[in-house]
N, C-alpha and C. Protein backbone atom coordinates (compact mmCIF):
# COMPACT_ATOMS: atom_id res chain seq x y z
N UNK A 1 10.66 133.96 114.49
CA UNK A 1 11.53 134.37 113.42
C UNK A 1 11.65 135.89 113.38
N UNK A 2 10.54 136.36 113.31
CA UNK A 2 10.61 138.00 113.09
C UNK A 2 11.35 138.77 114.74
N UNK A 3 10.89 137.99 115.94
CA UNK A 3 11.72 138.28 117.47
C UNK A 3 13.11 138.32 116.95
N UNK A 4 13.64 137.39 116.27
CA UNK A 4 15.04 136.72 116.32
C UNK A 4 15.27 137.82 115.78
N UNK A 5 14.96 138.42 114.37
CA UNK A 5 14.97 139.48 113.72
C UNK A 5 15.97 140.66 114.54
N UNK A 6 14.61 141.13 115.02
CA UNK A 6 14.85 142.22 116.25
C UNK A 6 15.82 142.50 116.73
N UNK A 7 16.10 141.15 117.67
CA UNK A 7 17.04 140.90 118.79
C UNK A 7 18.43 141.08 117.67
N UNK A 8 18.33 140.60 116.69
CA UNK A 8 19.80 140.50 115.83
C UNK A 8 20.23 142.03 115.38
N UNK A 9 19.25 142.90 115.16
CA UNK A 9 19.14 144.63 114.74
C UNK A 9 19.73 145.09 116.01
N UNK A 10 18.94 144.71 117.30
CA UNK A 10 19.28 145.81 118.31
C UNK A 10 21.00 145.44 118.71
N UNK A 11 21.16 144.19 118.92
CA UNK A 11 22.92 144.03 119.15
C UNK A 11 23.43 144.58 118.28
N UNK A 12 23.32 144.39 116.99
CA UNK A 12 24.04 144.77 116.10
C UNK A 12 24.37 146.60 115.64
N UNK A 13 23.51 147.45 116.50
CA UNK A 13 22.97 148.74 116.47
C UNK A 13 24.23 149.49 117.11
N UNK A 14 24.93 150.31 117.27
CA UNK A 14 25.87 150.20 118.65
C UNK A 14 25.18 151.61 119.34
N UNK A 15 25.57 151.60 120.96
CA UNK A 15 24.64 151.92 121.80
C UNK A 15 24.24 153.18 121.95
N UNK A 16 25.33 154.43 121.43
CA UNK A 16 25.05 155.42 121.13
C UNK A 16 24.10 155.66 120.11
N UNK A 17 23.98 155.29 119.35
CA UNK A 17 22.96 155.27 118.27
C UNK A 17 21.43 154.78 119.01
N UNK A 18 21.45 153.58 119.53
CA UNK A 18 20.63 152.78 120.03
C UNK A 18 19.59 153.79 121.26
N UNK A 19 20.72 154.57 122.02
CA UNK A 19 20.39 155.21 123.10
C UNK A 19 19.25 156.79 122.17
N UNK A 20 20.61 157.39 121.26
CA UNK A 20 19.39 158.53 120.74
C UNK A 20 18.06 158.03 120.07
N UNK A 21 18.05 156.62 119.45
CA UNK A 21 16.79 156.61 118.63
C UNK A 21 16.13 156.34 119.97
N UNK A 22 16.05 155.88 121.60
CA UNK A 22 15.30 155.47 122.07
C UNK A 22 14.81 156.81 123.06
N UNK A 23 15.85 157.81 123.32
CA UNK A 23 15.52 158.76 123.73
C UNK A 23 14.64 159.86 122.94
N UNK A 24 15.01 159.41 120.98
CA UNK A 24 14.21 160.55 120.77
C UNK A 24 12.51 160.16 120.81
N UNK A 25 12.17 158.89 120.51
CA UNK A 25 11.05 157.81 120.81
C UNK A 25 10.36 158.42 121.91
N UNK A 26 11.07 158.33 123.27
CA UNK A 26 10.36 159.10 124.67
C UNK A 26 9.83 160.53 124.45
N UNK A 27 10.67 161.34 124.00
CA UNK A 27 10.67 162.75 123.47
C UNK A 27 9.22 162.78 122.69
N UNK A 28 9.06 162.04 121.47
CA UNK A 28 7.69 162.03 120.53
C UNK A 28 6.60 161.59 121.87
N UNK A 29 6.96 160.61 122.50
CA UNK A 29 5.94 159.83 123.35
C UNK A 29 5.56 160.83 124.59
N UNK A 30 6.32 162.13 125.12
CA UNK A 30 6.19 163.07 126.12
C UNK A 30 5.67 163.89 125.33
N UNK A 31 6.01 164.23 123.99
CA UNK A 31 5.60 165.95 124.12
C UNK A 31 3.90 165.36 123.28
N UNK A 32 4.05 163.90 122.44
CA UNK A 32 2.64 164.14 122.52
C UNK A 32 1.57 163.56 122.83
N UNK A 33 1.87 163.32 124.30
CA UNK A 33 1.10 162.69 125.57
C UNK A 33 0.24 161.39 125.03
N UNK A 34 1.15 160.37 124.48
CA UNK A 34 0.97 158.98 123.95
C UNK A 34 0.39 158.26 125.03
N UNK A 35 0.27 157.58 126.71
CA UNK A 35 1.01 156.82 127.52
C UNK A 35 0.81 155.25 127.09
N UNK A 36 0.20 154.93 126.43
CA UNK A 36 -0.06 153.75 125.61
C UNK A 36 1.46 153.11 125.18
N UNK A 37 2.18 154.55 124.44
CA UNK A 37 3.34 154.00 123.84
C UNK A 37 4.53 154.14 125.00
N UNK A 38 4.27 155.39 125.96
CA UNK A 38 5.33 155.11 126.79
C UNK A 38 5.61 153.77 127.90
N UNK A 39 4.03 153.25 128.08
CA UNK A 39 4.26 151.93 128.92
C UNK A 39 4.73 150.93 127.81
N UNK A 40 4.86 150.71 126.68
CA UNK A 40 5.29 149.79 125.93
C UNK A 40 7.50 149.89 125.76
N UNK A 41 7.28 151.62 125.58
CA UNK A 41 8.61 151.94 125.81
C UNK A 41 9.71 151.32 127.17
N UNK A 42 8.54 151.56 127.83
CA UNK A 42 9.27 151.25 129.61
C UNK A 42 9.77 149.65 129.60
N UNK A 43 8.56 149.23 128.98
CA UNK A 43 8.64 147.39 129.27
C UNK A 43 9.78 146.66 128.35
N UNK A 44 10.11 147.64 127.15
CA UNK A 44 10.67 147.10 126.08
C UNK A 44 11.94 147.39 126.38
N UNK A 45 12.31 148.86 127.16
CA UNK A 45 13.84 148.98 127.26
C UNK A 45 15.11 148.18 127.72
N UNK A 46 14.50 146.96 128.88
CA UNK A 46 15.28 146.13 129.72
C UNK A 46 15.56 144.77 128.28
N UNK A 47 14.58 144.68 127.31
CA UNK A 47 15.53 143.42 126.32
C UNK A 47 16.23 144.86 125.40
N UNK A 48 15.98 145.90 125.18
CA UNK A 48 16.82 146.50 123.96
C UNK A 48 18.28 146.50 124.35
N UNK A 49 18.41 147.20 126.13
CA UNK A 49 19.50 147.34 126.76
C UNK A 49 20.33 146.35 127.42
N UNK A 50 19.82 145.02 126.91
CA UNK A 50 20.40 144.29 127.66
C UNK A 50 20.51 143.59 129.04
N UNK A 51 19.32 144.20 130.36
CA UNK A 51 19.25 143.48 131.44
C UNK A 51 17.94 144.43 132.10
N UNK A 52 17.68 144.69 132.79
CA UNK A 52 16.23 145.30 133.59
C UNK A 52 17.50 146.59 134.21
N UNK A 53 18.80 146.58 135.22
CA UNK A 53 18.67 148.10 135.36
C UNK A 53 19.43 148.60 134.13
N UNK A 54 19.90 147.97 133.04
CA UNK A 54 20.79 148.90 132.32
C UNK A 54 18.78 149.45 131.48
N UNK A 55 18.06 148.35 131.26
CA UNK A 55 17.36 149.03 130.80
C UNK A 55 16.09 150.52 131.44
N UNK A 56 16.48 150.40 132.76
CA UNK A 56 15.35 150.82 133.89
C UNK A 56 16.59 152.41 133.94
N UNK A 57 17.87 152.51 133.74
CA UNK A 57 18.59 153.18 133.87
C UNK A 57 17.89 154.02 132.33
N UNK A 58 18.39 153.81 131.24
CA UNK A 58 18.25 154.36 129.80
C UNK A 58 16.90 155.01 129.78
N UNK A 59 15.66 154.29 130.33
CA UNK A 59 14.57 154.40 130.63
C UNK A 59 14.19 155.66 130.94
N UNK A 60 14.74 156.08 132.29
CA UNK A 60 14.44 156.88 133.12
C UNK A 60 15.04 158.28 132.42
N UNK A 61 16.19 158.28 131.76
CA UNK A 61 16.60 158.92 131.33
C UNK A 61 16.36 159.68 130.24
N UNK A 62 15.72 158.23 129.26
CA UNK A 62 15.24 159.28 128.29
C UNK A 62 13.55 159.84 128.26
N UNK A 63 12.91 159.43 129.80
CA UNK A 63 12.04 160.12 129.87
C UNK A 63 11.94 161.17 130.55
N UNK A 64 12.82 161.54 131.21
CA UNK A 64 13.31 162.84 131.87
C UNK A 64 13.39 163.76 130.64
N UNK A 65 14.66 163.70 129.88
CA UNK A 65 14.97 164.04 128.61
C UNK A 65 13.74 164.53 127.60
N UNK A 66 12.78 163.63 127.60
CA UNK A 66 11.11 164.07 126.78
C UNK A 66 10.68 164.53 127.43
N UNK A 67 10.66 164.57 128.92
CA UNK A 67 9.64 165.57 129.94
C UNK A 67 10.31 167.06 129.51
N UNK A 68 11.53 166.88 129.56
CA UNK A 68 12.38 168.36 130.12
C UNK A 68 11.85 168.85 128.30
N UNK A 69 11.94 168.22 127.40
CA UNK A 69 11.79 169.15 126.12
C UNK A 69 10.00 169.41 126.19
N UNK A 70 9.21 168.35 126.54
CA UNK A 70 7.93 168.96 126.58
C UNK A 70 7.68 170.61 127.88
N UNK A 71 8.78 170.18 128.56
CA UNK A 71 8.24 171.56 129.62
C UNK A 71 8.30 172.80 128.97
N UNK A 72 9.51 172.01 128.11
CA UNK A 72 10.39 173.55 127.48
C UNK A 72 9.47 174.49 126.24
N UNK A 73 9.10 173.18 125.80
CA UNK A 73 7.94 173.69 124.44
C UNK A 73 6.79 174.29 125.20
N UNK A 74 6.32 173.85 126.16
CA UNK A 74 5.34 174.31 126.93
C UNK A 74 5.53 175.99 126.96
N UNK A 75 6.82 176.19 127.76
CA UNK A 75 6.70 177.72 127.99
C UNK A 75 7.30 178.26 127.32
N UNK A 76 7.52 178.15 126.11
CA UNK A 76 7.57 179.20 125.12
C UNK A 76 6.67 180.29 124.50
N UNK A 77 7.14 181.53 124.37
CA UNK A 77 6.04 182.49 124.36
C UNK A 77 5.54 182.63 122.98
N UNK A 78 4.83 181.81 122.47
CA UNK A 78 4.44 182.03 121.50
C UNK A 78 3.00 182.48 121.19
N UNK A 79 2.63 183.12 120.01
CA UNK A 79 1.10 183.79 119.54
C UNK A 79 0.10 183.13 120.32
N UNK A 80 0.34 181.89 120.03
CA UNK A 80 -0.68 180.39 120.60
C UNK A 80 -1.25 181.02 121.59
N UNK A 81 0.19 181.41 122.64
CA UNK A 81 -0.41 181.44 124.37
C UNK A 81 -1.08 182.42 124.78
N UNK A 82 -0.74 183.83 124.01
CA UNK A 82 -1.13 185.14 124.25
C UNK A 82 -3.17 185.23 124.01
């Protein structure tokens, strides 16, 4: 009952929307070195998206996307680093 739930939210979501909440998800899960939640992310994207590559596609993408903002926070020159 509560699956059916789910499955009825994520169709009903439309995909632009669907895509930023899952990219910003990776983003929290990269910059603060979760991997617990990113292997759950990985496994979960192929039912959110609809098939294994649309989900293996979105996937990849929005963990690129959380890598590239964790690099970025990384080298920023801030007090911290000095």
């Amino acid at each position: 009952q509560n699956l059916d739930q789910i499955f009825s939210v994520a169709d009903s979501t439309s995909p632009l929307i669907k895509g930023a909440l899952f990219a910003g998800a990776w983003t929290l899960v990269k910059v603060s070195c979760i991997d617990a939640a990113g292997i759950a992310l990985a496994l979960s994207s192929g039912i959110l998206f609809g098939g294994v590559i649309q989900g293996a596609v979105a996937s990849a993408a929005a963990a690129t996307f959380g890598s590239s903002v964790a690099f970025g926070l990384a080298k920023l020159d801030t007090p911290v680093r000095q």
